[in-house]
Structures are given as structure tokens and as C-alpha cells.
Protein backbone atom coordinates (compact mmCIF):
# COMPACT_ATOMS: atom_id res chain seq x y z
CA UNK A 1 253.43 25.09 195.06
CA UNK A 2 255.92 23.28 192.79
CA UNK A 3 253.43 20.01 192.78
CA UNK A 4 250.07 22.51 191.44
CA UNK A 5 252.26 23.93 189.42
CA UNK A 6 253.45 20.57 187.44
CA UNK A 7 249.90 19.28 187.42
CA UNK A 8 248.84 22.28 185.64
CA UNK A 9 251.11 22.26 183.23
CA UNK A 10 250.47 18.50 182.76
CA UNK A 11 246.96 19.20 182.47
CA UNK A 12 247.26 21.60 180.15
CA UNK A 13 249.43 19.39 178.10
CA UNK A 14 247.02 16.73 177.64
CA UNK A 15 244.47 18.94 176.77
CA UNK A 16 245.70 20.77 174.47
CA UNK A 17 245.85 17.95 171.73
CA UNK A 18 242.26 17.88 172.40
CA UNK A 19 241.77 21.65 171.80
CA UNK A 20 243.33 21.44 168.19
CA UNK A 21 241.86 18.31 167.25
CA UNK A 22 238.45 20.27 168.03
CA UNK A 23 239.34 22.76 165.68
CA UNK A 24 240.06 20.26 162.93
CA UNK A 25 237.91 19.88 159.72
CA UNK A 26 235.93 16.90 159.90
CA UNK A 27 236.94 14.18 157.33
CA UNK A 28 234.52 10.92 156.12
CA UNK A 29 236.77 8.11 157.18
CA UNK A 30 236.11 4.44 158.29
CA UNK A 31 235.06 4.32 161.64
CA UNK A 32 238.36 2.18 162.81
CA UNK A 33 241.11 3.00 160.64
CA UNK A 34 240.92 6.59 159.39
CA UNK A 35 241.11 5.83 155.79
CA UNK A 36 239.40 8.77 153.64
CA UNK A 37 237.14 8.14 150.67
CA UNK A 38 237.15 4.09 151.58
CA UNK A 39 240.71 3.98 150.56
CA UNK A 40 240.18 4.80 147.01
CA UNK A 41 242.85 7.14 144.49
CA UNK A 42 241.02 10.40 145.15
CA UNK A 43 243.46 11.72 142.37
CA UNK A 44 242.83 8.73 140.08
CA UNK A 45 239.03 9.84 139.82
CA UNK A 46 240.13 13.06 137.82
CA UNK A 47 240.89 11.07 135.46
CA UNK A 48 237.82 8.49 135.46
CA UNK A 49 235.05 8.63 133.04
CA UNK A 50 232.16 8.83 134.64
CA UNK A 51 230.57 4.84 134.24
CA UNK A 52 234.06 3.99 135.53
CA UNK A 53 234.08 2.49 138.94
CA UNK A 54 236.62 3.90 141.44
CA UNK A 55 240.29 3.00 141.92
CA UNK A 56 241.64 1.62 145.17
CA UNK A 57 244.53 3.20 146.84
CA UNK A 58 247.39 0.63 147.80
CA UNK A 59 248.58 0.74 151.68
CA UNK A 60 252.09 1.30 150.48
CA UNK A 61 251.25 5.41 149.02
CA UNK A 62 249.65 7.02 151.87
CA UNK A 63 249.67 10.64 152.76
CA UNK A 64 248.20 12.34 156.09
CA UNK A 65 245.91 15.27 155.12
CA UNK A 66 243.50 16.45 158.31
CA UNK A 67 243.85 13.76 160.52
CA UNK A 68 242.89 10.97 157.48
CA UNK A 69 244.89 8.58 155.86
CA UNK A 70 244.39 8.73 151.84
CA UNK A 71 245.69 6.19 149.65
CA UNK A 72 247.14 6.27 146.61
CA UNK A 73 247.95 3.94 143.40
CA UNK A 74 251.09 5.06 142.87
CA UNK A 75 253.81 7.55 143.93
CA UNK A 76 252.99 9.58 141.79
CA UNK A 77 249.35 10.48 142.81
CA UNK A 78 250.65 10.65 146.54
CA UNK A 79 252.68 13.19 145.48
CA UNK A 80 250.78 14.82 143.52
CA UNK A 81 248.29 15.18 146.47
CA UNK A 82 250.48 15.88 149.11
CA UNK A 83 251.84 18.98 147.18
CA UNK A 84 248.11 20.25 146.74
CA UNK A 85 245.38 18.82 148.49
CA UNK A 86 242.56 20.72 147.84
CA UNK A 87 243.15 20.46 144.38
CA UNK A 88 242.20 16.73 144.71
CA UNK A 89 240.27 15.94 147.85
CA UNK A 90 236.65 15.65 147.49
CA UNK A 91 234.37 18.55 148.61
CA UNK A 92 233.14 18.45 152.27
CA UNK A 93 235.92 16.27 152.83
CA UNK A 94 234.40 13.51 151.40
CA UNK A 95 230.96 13.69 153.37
CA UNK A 96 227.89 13.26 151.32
CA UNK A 97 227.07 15.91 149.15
CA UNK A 98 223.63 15.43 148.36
CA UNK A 99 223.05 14.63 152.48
CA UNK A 100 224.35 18.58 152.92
CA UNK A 101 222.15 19.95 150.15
CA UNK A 102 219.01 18.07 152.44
CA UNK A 103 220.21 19.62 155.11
CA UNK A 104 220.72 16.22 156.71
CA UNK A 105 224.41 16.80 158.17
CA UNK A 106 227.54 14.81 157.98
CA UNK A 107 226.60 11.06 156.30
CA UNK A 108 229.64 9.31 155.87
CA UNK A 109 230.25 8.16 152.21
CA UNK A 110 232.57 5.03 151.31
CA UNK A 111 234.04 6.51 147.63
CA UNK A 112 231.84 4.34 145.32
CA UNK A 113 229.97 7.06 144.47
CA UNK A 114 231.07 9.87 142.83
CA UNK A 115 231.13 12.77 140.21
CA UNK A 116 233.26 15.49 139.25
CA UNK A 117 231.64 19.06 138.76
CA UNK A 118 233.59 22.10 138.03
CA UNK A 119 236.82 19.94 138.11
CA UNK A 120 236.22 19.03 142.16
CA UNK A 121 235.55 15.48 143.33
CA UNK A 122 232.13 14.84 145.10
CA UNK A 123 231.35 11.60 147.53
CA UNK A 124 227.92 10.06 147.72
CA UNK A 125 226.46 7.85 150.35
CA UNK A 126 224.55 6.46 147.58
CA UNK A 127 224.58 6.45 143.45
CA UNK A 128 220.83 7.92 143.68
CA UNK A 129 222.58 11.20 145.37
CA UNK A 130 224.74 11.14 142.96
CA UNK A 131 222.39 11.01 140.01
CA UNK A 132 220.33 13.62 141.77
CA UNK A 133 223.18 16.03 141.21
CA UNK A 134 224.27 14.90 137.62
CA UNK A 135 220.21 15.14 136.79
CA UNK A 136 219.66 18.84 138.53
CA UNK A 137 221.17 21.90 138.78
CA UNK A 138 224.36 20.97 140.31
CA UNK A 139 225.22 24.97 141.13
CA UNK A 140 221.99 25.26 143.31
CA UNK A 141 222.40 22.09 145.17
CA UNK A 142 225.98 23.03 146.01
CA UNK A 143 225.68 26.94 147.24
CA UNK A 144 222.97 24.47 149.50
CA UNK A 145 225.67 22.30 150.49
CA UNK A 146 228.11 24.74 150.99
CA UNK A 147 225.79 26.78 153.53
CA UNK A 148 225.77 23.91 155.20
CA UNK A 149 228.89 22.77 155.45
CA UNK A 150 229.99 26.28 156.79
CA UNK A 151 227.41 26.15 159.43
CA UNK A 152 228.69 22.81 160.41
CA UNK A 153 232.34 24.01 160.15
CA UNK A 154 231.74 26.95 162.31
CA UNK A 155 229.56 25.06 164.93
CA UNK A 156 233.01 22.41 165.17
CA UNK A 157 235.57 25.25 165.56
CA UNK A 158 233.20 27.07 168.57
């Protein structure tokens, strides 16, 4: 009885890190090391004009938001973010924006491409889905995108 009753519990303890990580948000990260928005300042592109090319973070200001690693120029921007994330992480959590207003799921993005709308940061697999937003009507492709990010969230936490 005492045996069952230890592999249970062992069971259940190595399952349930499983069971929240299934609940988690998805993030766009590298495939190996976790690293959100291809390690670039997602702070530093607020204040970017919009030619300018994006800032990488240094390995030495990280902060651990969702299961990702985001990196940081300075102390300052870690801390900035780590006292208010979603002012600063990109929509979708950094998946391709334009990809969710196609319908075409979660496409990974690597943090060259970019634009700000509305004061929130928006990742692009590619600078063509970015100029498709700049060149439309942002608002419509984005109540697309956020459909389907919601279906995608709810479909995760199930």
C-alpha cells in the first residue's frame, strides 16, 4: 500500500510540471536556447525610429518572462521590463503578426522585423509582413490577429 502510494505521488509530481507548462502562453524563441525576439532590447525598440534596425540584448541583462529568456542592453531596460512586461513585450508574444492575420498560426519571427502600432511592439517573420501592416489598415489586420491568437490560446490551455 505504502509503495502505490509513493509512486503516485511521484507520478503526480513529475507530471505536474508538465500540466502548467501546458497552460503556458506560447512565446517565439530560438529553437535551442529560449531567447525571445532573437535576443534583441524589446524595450529599446520603443524608442527606435522606424528605418532603425533593432538593438541586441547583451547576455549579462536577462529577465525570465513565460518561460523565455529576454535580453536587455542595459539594467535599466531589464528593469524596466521586469516591472511591466506587457507594457514592452511584443504582441502574440513575439509570433508573426501578419502570419495570425492569414490565419496561418504560430511562425516564429527572429526580431528584425518590426513596427510599433498603438504604442505595442509587433514581430515579423519577414519585412514584407511588416510593410503589409504599415501599408493597410493596421486595426483590421489586428482584431484578425487577435481572433486568432485567442483561438490558439484557448486550444493550448484545453
Amino acid at each position: 500500500m505504502k509503495i502505490r502510494l509513493c509512486h503516485t505521488i511521484t507520478l503526480l509530481l513529475l507530471l505536474l510540471p508538465l500540466a502548467l507548462y501546458a497552460q503556458e502562453e506560447p512565446v517565439s524563441t530560438g529553437f535551442f536556447n529560449k531567447v525571445a525576439a532573437g535576443g534583441h532590447d524589446v524595450k529599446a525598440y520603443h524608442g527606435l525610429a522606424r528605418s532603425d534596425k533593432a538593438v541586441k540584448g547583451k547576455k549579462d541583462f536577462v529577465v525570465e518572462w513565460k518561460g523565455a529568456k529576454w535580453r536587455f542592453v542595459s539594467q535599466q531596460d531589464s528593469e524596466a521590463f521586469a516591472e511591466n512586461p506587457e507594457r514592452f513585450a511584443p504582441a502574440y508574444n513575439g509570433y508573426c503578426a501578419n502570419a495570425l492575420s492569414l490565419g496561418e498560426g504560430l511562425v516564429k519571427t527572429n526580431g528584425k522585423h518590426w513596427a510599433i502600432f498603438d504604442n505595442k511592439l509587433f514581430l515579423f517573420y519577414a519585412s514584407r509582413g511588416a510593410e503589409r501592416w504599415r501599408n493597410s489598415n493596421y486595426k483590421a489586420l489586428k482584431k484578425i490577429a487577435d481572433r486568432e491568437w485567442a483561438t490558439i490560446l484557448q486550444a493550448k490551455v484545453k
